[in-house]
PDB file of N, CA and C in Angstrom:
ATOM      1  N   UNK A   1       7.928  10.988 -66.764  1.00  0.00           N
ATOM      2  CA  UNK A   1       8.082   9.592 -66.401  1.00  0.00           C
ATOM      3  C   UNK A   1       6.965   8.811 -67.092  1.00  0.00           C
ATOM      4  N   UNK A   2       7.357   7.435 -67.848  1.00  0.00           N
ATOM      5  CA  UNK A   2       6.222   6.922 -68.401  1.00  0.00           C
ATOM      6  C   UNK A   2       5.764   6.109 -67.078  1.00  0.00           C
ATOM      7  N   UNK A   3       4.269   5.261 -68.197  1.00  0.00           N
ATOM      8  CA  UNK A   3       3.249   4.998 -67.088  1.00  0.00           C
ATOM      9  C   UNK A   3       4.249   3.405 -66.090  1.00  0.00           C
ATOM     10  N   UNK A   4       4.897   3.253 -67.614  1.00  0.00           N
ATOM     11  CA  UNK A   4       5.540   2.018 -66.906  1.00  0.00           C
ATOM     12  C   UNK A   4       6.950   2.039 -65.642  1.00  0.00           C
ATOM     13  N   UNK A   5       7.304   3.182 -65.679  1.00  0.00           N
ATOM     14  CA  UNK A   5       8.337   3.357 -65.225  1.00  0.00           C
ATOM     15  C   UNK A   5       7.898   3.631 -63.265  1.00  0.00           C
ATOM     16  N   UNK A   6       6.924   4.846 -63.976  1.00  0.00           N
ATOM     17  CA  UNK A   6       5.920   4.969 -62.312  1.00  0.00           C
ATOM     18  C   UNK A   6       5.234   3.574 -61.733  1.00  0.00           C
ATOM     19  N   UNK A   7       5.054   2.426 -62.927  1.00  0.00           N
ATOM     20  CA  UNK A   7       4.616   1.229 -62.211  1.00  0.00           C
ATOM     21  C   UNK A   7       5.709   0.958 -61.153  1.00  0.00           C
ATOM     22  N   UNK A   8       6.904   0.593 -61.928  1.00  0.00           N
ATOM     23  CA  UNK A   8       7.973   0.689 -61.492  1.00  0.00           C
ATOM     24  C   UNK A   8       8.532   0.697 -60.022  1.00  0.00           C
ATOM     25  N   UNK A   9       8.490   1.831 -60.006  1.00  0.00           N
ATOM     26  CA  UNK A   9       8.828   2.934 -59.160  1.00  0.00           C
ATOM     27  C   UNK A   9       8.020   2.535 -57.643  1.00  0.00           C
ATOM     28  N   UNK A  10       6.575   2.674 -57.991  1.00  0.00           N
ATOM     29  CA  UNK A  10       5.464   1.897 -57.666  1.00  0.00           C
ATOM     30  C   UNK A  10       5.325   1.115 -56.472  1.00  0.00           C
ATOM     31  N   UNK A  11       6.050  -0.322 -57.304  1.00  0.00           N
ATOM     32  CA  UNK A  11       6.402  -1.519 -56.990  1.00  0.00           C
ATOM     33  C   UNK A  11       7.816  -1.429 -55.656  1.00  0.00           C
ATOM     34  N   UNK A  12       8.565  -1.009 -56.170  1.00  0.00           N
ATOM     35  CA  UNK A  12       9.630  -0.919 -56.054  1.00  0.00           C
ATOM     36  C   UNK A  12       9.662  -0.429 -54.571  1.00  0.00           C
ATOM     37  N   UNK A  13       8.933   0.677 -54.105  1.00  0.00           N
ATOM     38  CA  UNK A  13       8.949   1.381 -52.919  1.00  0.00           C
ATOM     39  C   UNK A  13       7.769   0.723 -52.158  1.00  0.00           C
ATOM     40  N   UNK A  14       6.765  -0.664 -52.617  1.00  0.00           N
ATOM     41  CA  UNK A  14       5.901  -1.529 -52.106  1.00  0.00           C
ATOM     42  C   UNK A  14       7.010  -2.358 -51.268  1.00  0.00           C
ATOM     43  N   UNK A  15       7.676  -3.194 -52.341  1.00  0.00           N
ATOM     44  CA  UNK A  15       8.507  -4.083 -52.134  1.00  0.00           C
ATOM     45  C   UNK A  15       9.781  -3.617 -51.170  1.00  0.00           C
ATOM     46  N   UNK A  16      10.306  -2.160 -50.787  1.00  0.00           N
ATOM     47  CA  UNK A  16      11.105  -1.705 -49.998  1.00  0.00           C
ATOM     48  C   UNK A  16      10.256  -1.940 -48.371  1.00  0.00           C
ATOM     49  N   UNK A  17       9.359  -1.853 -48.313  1.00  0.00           N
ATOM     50  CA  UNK A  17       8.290  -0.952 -47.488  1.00  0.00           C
ATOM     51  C   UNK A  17       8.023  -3.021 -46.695  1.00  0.00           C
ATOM     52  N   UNK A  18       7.760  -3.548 -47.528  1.00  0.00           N
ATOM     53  CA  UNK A  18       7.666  -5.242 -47.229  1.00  0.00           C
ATOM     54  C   UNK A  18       9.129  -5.914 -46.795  1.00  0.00           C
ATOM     55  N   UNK A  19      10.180  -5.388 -47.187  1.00  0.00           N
ATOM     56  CA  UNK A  19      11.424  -5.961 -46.897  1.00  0.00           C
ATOM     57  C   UNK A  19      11.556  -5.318 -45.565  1.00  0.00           C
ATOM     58  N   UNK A  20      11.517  -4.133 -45.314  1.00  0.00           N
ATOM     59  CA  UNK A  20      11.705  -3.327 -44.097  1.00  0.00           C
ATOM     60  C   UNK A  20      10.857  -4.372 -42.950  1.00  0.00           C
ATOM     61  N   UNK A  21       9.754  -4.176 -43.179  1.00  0.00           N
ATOM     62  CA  UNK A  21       8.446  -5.110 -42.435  1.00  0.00           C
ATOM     63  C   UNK A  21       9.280  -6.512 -41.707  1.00  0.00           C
ATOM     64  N   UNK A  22       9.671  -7.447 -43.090  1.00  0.00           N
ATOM     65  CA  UNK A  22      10.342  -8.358 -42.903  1.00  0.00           C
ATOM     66  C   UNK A  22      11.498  -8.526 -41.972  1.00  0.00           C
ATOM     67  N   UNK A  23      12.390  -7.909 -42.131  1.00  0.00           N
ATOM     68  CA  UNK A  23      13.675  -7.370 -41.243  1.00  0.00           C
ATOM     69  C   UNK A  23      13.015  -6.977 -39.899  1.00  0.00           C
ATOM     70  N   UNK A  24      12.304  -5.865 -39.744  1.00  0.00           N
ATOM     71  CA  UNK A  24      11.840  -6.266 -38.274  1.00  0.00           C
ATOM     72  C   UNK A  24      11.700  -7.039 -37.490  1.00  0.00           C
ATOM     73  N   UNK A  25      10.319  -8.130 -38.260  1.00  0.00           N
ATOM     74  CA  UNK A  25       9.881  -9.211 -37.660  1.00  0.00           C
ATOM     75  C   UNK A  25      11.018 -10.395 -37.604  1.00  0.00           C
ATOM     76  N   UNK A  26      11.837 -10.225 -38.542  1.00  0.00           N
ATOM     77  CA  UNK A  26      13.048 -11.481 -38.045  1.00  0.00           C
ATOM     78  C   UNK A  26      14.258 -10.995 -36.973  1.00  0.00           C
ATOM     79  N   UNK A  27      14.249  -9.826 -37.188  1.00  0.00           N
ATOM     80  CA  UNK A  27      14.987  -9.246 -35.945  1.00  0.00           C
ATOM     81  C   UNK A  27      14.526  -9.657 -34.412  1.00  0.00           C
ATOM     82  N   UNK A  28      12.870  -9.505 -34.700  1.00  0.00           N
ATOM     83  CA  UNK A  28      12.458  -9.833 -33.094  1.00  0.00           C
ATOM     84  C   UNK A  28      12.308 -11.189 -32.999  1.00  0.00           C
ATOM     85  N   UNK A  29      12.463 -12.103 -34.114  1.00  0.00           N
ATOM     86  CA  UNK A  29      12.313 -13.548 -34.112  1.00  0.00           C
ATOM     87  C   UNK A  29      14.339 -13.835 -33.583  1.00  0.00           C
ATOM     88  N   UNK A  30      14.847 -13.637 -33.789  1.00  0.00           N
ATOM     89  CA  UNK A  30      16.394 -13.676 -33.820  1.00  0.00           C
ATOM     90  C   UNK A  30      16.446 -13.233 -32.431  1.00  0.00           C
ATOM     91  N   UNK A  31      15.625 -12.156 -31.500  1.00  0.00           N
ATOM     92  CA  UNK A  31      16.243 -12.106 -30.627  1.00  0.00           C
ATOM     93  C   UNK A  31      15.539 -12.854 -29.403  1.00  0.00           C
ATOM     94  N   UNK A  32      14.563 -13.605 -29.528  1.00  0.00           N
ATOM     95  CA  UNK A  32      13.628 -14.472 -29.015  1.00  0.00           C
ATOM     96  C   UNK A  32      14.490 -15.739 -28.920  1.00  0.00           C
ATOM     97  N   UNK A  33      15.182 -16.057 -30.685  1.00  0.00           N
ATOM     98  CA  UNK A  33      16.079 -17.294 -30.309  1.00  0.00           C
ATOM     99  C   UNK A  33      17.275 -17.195 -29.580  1.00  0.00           C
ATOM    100  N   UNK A  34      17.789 -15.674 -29.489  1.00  0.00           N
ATOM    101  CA  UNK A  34      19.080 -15.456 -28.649  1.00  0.00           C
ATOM    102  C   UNK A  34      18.895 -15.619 -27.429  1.00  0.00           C
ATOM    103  N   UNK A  35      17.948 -15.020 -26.808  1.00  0.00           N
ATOM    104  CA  UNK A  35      17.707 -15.002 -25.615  1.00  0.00           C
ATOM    105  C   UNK A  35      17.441 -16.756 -25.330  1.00  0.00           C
ATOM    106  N   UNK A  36      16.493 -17.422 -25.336  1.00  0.00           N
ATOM    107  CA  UNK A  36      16.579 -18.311 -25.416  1.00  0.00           C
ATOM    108  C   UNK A  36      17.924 -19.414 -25.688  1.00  0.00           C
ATOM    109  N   UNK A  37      18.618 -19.320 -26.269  1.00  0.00           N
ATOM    110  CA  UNK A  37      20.012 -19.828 -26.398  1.00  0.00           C
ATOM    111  C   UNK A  37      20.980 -19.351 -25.361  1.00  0.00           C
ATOM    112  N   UNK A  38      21.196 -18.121 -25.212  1.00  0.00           N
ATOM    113  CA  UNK A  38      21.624 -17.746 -23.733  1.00  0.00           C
ATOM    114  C   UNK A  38      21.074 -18.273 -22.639  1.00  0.00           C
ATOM    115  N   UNK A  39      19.941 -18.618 -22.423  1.00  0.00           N
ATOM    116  CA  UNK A  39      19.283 -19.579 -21.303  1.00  0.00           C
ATOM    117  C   UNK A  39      20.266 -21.278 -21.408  1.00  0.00           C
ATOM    118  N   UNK A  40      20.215 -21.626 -22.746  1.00  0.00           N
ATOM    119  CA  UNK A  40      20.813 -22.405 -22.405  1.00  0.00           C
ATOM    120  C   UNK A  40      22.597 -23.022 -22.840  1.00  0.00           C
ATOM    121  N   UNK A  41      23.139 -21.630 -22.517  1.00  0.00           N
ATOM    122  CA  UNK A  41      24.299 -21.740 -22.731  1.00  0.00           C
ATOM    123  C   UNK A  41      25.143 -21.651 -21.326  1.00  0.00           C
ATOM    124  N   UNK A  42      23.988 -20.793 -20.425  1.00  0.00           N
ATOM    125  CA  UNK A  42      24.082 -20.880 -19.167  1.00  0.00           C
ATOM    126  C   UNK A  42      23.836 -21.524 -18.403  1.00  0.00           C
ATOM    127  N   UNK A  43      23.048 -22.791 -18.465  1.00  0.00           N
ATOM    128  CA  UNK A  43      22.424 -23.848 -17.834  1.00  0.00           C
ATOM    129  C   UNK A  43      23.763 -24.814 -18.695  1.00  0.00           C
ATOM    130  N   UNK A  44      24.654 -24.733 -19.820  1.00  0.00           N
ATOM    131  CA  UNK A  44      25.478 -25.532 -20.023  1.00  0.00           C
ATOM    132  C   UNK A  44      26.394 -25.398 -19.087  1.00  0.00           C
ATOM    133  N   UNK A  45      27.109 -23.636 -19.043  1.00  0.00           N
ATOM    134  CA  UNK A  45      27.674 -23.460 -18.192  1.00  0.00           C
ATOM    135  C   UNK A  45      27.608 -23.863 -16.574  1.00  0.00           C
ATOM    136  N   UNK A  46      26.967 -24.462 -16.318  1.00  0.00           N
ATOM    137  CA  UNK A  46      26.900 -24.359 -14.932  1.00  0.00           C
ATOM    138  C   UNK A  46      27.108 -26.282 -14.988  1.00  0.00           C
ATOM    139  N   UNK A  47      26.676 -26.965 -15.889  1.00  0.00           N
ATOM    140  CA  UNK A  47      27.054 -28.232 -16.040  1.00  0.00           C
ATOM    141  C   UNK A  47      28.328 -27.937 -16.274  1.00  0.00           C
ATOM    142  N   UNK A  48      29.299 -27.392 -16.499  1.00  0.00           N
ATOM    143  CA  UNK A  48      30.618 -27.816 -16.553  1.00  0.00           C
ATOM    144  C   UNK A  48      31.829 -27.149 -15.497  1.00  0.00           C
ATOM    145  N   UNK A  49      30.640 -25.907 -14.867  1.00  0.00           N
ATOM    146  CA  UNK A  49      31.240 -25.597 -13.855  1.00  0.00           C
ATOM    147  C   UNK A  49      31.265 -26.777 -12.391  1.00  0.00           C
ATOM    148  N   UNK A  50      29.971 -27.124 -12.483  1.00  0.00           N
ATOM    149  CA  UNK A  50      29.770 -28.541 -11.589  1.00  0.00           C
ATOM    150  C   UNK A  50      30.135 -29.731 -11.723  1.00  0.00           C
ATOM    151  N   UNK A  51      30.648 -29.907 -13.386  1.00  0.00           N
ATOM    152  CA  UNK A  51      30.801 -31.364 -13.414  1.00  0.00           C
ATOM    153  C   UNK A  51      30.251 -32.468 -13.483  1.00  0.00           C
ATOM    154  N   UNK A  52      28.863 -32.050 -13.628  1.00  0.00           N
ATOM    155  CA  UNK A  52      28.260 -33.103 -13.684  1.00  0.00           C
ATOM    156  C   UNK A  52      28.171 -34.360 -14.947  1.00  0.00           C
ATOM    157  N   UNK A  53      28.242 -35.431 -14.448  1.00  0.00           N
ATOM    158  CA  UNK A  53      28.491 -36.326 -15.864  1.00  0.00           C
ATOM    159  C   UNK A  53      26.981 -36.349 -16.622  1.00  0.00           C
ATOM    160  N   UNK A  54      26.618 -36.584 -18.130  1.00  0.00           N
ATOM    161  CA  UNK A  54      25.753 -37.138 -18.234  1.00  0.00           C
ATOM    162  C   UNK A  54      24.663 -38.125 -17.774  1.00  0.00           C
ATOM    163  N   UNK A  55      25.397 -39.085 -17.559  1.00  0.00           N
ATOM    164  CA  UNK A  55      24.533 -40.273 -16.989  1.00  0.00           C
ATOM    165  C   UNK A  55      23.445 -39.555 -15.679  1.00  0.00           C
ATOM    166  N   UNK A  56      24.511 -38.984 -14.627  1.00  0.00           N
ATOM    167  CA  UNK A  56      23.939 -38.475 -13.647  1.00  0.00           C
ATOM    168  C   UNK A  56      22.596 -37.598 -14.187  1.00  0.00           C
ATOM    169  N   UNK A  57      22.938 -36.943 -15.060  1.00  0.00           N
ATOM    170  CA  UNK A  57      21.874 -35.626 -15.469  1.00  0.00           C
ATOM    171  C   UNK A  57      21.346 -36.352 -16.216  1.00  0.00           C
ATOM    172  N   UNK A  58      20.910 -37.301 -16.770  1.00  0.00           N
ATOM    173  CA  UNK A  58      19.842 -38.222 -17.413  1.00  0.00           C
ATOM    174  C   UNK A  58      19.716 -38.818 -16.274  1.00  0.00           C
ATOM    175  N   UNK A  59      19.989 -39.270 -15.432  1.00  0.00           N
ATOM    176  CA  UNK A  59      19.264 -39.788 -14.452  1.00  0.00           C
ATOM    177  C   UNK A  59      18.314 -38.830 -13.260  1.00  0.00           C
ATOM    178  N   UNK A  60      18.691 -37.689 -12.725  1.00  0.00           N
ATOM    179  CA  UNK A  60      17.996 -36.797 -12.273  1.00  0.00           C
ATOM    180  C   UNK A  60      17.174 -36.067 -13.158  1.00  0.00           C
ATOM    181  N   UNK A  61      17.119 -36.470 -14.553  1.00  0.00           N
ATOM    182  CA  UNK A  61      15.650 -36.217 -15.269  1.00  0.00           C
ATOM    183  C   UNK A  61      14.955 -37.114 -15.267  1.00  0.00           C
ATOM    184  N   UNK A  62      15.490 -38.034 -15.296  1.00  0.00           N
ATOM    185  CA  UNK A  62      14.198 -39.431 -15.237  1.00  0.00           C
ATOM    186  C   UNK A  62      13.485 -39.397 -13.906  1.00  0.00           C
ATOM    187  N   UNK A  63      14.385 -38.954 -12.843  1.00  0.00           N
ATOM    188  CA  UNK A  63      13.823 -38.839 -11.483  1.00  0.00           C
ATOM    189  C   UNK A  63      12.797 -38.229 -11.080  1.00  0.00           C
ATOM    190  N   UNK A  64      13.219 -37.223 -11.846  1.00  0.00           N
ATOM    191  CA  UNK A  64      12.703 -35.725 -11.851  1.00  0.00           C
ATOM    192  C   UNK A  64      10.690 -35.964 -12.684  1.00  0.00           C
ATOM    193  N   UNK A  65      10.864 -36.735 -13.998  1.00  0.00           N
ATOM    194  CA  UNK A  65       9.502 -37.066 -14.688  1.00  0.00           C
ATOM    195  C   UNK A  65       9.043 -38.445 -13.521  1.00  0.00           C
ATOM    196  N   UNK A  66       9.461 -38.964 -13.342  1.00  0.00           N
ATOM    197  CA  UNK A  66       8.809 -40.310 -12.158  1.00  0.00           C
ATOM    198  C   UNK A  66       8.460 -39.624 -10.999  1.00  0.00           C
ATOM    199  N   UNK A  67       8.996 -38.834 -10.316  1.00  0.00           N
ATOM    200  CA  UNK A  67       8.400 -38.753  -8.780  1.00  0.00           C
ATOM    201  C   UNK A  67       7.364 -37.305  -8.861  1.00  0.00           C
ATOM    202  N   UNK A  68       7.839 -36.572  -9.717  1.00  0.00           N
ATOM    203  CA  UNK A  68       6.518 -35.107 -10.231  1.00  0.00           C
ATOM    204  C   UNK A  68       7.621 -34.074  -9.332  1.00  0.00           C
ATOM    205  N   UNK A  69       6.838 -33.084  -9.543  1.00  0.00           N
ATOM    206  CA  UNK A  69       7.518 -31.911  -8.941  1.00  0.00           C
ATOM    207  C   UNK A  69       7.792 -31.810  -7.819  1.00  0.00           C
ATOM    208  N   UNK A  70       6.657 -31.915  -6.691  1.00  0.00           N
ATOM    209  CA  UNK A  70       6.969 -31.267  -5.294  1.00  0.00           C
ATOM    210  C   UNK A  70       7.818 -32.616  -4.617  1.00  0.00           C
ATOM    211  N   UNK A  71       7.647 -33.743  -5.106  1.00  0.00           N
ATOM    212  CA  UNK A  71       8.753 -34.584  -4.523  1.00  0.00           C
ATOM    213  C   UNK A  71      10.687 -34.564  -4.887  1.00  0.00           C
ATOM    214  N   UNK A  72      10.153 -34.162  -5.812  1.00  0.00           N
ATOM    215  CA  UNK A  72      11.624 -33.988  -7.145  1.00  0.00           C
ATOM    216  C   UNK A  72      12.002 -32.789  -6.289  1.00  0.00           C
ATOM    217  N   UNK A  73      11.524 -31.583  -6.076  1.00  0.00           N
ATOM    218  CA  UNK A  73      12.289 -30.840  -5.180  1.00  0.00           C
ATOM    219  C   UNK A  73      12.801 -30.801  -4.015  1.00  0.00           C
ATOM    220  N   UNK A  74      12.243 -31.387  -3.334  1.00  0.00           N
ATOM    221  CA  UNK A  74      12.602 -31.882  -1.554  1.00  0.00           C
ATOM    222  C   UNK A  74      14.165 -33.036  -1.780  1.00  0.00           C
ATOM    223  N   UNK A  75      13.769 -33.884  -3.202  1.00  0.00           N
ATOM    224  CA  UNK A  75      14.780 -34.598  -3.138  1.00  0.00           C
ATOM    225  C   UNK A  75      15.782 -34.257  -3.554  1.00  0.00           C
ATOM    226  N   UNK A  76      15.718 -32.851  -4.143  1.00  0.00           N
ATOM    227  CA  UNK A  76      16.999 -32.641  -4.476  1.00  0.00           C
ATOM    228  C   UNK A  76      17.690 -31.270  -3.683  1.00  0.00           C
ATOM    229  N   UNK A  77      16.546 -30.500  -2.661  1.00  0.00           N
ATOM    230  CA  UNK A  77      17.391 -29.976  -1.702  1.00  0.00           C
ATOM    231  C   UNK A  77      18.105 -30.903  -0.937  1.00  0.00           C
ATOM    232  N   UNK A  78      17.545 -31.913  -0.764  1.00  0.00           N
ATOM    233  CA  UNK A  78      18.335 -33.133   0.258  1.00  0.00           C
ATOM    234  C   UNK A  78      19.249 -33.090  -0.243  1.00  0.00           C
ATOM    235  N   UNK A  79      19.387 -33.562  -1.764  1.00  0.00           N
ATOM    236  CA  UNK A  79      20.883 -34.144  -2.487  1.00  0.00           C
ATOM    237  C   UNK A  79      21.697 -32.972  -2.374  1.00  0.00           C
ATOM    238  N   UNK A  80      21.532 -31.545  -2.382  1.00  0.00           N
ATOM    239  CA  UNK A  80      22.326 -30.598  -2.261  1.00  0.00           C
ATOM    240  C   UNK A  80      22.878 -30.534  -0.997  1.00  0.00           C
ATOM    241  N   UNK A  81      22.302 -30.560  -0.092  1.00  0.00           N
ATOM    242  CA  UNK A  81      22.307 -30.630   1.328  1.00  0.00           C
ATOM    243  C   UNK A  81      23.918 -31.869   1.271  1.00  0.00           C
ATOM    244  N   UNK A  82      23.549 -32.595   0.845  1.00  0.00           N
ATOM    245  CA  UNK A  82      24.801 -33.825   0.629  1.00  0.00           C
ATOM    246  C   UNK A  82      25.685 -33.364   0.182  1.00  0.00           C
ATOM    247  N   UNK A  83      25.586 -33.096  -0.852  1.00  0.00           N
ATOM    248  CA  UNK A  83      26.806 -32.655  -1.854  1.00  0.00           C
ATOM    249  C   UNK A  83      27.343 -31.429  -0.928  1.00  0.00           C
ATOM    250  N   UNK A  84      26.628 -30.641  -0.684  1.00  0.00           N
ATOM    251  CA  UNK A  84      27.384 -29.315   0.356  1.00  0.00           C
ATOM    252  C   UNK A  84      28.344 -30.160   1.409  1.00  0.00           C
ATOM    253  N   UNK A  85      27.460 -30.659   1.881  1.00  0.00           N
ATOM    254  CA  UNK A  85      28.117 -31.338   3.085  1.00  0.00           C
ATOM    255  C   UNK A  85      29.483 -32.458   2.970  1.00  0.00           C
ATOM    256  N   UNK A  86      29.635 -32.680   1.742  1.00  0.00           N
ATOM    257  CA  UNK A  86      30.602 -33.732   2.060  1.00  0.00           C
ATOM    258  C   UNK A  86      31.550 -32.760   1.221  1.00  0.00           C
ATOM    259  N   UNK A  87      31.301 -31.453   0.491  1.00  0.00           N
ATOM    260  CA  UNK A  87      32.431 -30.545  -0.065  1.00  0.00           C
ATOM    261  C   UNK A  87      33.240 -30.178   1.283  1.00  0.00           C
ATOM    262  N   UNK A  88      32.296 -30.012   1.990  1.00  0.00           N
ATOM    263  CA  UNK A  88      32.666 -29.290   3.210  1.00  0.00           C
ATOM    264  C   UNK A  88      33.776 -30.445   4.521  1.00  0.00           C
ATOM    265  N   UNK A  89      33.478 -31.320   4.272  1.00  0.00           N
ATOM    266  CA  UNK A  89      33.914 -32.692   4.880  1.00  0.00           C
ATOM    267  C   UNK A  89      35.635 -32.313   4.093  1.00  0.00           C
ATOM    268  N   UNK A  90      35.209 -32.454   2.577  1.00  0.00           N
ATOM    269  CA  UNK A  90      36.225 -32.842   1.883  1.00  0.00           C
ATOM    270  C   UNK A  90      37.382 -32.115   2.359  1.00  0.00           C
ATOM    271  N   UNK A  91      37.014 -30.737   1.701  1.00  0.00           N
ATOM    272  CA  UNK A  91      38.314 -29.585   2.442  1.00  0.00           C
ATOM    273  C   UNK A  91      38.277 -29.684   4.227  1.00  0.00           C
ATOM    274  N   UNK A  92      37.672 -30.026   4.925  1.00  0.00           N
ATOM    275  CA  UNK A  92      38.139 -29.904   5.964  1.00  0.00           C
ATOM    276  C   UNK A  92      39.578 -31.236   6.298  1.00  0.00           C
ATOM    277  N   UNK A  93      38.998 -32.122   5.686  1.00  0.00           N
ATOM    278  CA  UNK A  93      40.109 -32.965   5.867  1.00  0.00           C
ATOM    279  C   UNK A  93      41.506 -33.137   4.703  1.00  0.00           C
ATOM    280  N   UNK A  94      41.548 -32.267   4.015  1.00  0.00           N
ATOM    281  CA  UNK A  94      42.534 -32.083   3.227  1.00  0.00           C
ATOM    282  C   UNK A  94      43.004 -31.250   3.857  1.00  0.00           C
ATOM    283  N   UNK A  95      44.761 -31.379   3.269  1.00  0.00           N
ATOM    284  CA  UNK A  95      45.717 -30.657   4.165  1.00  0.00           C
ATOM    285  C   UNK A  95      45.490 -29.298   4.177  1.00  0.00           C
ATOM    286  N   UNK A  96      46.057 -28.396   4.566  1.00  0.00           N
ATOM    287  CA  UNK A  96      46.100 -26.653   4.381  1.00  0.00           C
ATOM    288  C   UNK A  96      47.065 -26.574   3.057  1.00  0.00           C
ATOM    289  N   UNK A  97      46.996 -25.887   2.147  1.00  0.00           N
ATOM    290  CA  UNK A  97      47.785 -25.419   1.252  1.00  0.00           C
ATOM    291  C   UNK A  97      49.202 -24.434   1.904  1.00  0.00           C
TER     292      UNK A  97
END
């Protein structure tokens, strides 16, 4: 084998050895963004299982940055507390199927 060929060669199994490296680290970068995207594909899901309109959900974020946390939570077990309660209203006074 000449000297240039073993440069070669060399190089070649440097540059394998750096691509491998590479592929790892974007593998664990790829699954950092998956996971993450599954967070919020499931937090979509649940907006469309609920229904909620936009406006509403821009407005319970604005709520949410104005009153701070420990108030923002009390106010929105309350609001659940509501919403349960008048689901529960609802079907009771709808007919029986």
């Amino acid at each position: 084998m000449t000297a240039r060929a073993a440069e070669f060669a060399r190089r070649r199994g440097a540059l394998q050895l750096r691509c491998t490296s590479q592929r790892q680290r974007m593998a664990e970068a790829m699954a950092a963004i998956d996971s993450d995207l599954q967070k919020v594909d499931r937090g979509l899901a649940m907006v469309r299982r609920i229904r909620i309109s936009p406006l509403i959900l821009a407005a319970g974020a604005a709520l949410a940055l104005g009153l701070g946390a420990g108030r923002t939570a009390g106010f929105i077990g309350r609001a659940w507390l509501l919403f349960n309660s008048l689901q529960r209203l609802k079907r009771s006074l709808s007919p029986p199927e």
